[in-house]
Every structure is written in C-alpha cells, then in structure tokens.
N, C-alpha and C. Protein backbone atom coordinates (compact mmCIF):
# COMPACT_ATOMS: atom_id res chain seq x y z
N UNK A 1 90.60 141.21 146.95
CA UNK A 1 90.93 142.61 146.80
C UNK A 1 90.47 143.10 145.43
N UNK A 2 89.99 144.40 145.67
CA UNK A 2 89.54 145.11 144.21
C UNK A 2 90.34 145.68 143.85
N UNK A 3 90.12 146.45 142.37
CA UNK A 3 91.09 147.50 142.09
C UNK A 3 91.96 148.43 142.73
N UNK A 4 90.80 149.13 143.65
CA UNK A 4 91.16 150.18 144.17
C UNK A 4 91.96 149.58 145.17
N UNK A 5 91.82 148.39 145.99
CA UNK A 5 92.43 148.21 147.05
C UNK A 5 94.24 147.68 146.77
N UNK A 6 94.08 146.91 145.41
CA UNK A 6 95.67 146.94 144.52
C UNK A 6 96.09 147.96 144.17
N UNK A 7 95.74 149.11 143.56
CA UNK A 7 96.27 150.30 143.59
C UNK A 7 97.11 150.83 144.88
N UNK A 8 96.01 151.08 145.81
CA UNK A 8 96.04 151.30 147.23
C UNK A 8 97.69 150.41 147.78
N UNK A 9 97.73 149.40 147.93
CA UNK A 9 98.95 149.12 148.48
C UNK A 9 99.68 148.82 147.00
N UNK A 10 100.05 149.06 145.82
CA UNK A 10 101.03 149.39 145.39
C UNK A 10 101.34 150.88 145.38
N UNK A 11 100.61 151.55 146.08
CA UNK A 11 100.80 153.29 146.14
C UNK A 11 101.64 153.36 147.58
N UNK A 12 101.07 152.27 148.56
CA UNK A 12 101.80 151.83 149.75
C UNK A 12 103.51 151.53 149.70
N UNK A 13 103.43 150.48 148.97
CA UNK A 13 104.58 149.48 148.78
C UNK A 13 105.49 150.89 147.99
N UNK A 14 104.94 151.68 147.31
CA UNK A 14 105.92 152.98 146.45
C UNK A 14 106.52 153.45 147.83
N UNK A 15 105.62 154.14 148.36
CA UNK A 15 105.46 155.23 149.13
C UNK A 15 106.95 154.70 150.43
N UNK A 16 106.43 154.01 150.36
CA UNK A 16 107.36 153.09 151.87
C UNK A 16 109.14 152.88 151.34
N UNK A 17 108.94 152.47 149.92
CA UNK A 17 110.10 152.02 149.06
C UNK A 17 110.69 153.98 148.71
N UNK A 18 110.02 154.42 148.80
CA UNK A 18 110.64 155.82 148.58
C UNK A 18 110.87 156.82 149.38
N UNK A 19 110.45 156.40 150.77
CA UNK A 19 111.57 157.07 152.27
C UNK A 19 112.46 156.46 152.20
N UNK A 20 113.47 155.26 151.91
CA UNK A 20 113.78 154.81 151.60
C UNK A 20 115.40 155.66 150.85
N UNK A 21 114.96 155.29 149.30
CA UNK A 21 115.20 155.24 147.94
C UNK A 21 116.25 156.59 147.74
N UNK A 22 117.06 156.62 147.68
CA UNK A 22 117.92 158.02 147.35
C UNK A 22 118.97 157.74 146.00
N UNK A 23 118.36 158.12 144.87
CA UNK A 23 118.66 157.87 143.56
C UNK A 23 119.90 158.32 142.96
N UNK A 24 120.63 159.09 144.04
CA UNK A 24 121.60 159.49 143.62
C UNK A 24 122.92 158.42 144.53
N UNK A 25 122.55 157.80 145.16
CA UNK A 25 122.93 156.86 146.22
C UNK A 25 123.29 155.53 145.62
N UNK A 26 122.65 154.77 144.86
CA UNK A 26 122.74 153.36 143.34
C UNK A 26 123.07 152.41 144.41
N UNK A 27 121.75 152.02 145.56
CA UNK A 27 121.90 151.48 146.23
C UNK A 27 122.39 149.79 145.41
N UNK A 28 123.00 148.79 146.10
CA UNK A 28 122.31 147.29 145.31
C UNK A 28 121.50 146.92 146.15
N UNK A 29 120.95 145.80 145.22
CA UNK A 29 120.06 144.64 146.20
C UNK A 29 120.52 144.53 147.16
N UNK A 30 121.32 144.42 147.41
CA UNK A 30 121.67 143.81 149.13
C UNK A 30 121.59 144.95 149.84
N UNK A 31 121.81 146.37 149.44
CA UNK A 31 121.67 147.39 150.20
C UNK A 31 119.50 147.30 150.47
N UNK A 32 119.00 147.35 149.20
CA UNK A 32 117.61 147.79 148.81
C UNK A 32 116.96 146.54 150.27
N UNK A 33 117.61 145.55 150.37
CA UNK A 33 116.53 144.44 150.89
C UNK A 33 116.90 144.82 152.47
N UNK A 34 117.63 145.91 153.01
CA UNK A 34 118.08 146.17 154.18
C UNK A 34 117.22 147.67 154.35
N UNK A 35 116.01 148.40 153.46
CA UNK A 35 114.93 149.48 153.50
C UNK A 35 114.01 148.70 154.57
N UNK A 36 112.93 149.62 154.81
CA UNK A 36 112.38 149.60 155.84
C UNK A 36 111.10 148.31 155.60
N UNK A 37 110.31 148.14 156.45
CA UNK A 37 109.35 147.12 155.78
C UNK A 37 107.88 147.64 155.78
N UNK A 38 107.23 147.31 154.84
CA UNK A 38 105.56 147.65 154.79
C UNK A 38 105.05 146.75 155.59
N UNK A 39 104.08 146.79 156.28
CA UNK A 39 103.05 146.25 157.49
C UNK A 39 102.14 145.87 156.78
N UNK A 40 101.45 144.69 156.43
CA UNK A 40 100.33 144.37 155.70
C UNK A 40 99.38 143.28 156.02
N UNK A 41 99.50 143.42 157.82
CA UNK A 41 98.67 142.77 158.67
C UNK A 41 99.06 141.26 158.65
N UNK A 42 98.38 140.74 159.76
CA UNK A 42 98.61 139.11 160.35
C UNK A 42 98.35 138.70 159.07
N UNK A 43 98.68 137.37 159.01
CA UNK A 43 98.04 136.09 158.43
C UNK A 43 98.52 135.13 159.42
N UNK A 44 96.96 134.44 159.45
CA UNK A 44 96.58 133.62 160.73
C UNK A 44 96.72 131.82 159.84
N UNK A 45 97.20 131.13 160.43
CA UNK A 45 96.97 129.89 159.97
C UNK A 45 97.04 128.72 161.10
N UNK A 46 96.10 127.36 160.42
CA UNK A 46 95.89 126.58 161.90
C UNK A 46 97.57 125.50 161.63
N UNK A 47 97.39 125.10 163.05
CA UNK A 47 98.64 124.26 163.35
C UNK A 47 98.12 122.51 163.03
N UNK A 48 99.29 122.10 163.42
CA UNK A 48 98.91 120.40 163.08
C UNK A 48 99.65 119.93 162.04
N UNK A 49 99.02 119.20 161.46
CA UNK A 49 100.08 118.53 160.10
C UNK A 49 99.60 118.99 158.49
N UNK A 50 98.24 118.96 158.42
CA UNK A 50 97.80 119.89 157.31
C UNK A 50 97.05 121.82 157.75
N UNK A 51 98.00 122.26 157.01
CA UNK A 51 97.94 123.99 157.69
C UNK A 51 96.67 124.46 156.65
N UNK A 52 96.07 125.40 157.35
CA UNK A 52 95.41 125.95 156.24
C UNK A 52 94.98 127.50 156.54
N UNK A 53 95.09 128.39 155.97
CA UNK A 53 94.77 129.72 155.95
C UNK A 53 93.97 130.21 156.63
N UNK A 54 94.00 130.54 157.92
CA UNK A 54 92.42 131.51 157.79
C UNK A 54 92.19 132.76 157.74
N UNK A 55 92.99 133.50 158.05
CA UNK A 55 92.98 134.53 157.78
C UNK A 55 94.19 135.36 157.00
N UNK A 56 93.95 136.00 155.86
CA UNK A 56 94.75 136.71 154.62
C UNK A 56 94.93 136.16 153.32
N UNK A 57 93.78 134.98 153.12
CA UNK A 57 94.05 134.61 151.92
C UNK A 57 94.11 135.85 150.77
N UNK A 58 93.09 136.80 150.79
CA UNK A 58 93.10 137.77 149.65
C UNK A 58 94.45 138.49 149.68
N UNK A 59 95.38 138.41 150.94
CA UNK A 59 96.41 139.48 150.91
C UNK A 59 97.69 138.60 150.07
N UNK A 60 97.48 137.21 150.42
CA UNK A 60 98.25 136.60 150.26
C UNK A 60 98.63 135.77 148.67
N UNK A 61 97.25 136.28 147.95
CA UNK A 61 97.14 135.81 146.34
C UNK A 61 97.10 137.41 145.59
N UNK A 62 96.75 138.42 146.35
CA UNK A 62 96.97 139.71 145.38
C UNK A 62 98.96 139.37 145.38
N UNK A 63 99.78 139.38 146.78
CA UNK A 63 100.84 139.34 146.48
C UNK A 63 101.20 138.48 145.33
N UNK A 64 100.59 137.21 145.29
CA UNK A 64 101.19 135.88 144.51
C UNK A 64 101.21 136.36 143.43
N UNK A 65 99.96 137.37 142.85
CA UNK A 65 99.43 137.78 141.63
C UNK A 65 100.59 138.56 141.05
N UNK A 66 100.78 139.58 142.04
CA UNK A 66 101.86 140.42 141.61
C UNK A 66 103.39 140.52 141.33
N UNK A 67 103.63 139.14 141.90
CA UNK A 67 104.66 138.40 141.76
C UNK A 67 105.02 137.53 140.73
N UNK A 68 103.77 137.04 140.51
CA UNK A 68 103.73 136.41 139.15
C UNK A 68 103.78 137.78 138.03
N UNK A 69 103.42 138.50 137.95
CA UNK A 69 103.54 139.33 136.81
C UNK A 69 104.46 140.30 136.81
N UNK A 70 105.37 140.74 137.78
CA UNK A 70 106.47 140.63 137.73
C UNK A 70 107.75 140.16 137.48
N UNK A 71 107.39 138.95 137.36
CA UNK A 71 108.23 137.80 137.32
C UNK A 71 108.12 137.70 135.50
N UNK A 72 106.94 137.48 135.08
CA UNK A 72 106.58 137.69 133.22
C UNK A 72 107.23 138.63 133.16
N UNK A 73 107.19 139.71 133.30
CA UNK A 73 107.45 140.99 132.79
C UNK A 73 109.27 141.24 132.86
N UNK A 74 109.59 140.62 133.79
CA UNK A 74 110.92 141.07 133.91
C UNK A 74 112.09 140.31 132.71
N UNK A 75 110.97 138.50 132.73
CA UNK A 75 111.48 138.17 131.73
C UNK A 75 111.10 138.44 130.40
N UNK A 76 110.14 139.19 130.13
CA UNK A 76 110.03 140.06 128.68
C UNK A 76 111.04 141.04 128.47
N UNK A 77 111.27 141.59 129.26
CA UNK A 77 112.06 142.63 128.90
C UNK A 77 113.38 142.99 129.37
N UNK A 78 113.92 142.30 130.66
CA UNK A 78 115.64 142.29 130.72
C UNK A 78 116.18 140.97 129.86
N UNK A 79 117.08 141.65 129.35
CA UNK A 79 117.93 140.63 128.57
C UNK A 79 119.03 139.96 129.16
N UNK A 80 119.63 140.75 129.68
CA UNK A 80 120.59 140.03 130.48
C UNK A 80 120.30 138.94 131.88
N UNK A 81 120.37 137.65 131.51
CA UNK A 81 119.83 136.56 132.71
C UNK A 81 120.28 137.06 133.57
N UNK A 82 121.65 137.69 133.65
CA UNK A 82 122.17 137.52 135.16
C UNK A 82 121.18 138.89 136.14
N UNK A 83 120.87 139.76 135.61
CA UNK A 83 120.25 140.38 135.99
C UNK A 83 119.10 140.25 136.49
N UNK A 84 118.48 139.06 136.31
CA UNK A 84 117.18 139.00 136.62
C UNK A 84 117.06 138.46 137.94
N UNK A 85 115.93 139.15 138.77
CA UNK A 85 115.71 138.77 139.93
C UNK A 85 114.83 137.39 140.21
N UNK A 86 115.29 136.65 141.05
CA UNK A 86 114.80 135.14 141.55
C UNK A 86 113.95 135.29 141.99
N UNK A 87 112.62 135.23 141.31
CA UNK A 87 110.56 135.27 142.56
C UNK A 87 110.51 134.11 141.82
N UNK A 88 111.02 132.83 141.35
CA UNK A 88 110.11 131.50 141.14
C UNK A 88 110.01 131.07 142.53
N UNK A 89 110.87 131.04 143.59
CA UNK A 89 110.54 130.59 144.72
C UNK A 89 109.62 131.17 145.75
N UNK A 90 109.39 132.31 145.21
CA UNK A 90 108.33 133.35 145.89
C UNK A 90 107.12 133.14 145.52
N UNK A 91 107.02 132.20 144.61
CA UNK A 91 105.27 131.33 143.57
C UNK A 91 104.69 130.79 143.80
N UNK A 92 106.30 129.49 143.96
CA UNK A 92 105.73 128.24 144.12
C UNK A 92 107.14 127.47 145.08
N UNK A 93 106.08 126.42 145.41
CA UNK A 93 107.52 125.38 146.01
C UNK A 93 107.21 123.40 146.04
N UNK A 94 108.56 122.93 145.37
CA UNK A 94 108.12 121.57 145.10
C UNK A 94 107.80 120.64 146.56
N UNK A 95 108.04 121.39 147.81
CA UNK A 95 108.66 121.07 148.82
C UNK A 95 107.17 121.01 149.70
C-alpha cells in the first residue's frame, strides 16, 4: 500500500468510527469495541500444517504497521500505565 491508499483507509477507519462516536455520550472501551465494523476484504490463506498468506499480505502489514506505531506513540505520551491500551498481542505472538 502507498500513501494515498493509508490515508484512504485511515479516512475509512475515521469515517466508520464516527457514525458511531457521540462525544457527548463518554462511551468506554467496552462500549467503543461494541461500534460497527470496517470491511477490509478477505484474506485468503492455505490450510495444512504450515499456513501461508495468499492473499492480503499488504492489508495485513499496513495494519501491523499501524499498530506498531500506535502502540510507540501511546507509550510516549500516556503516563498513566493503567491506561494504556494492550496491541503487543496484536504484533506479535510467542505461540
């Protein structure tokens, strides 16, 4: 994915998150993760014992990307741990 096409679905991912979103409302997380969902096509993968991608790798590393820098960012700048939202398992997995 290029620029324009990361722009493009974080203008998506807004857009969707803000039919949604009623600011006067102070939804929580547990309310926010019960909003509607963005559609961002199949990902195809083969069966057997070693899986492998075939179709959505680009959809599936712009997310990783953005997750990862979300994940930096949140710990730059909230201070309070408890506040911080859990995406290490959304990265990676030892499993």
């Amino acid at each position: 994915m290029g620029q324009k096409q990361i722009e493009q679905m974080l203008a998506d991912f807004q857009g969707t998150f803000e039919e949604f979103y009623d600011p006067d409302n102070h939804d929580t997380p547990e309310e926010v993760m019960n909003y509607g969902f963005y559609y961002m096509g199949c990902i195809i993968c083969t069966g057997g014992s070693v899986k492998k991608i075939i179709d959505g790798q680009r959809r599936l590393t712009s997310l990783t990307l953005l997750i990862i820098y979300l994940n930096n960012l949140q710990k730059e700048t909230v201070k309070d741990e408890d506040l911080l939202v859990p995406l290490d398992d959304m990265i990676y997995s030892n499993g």
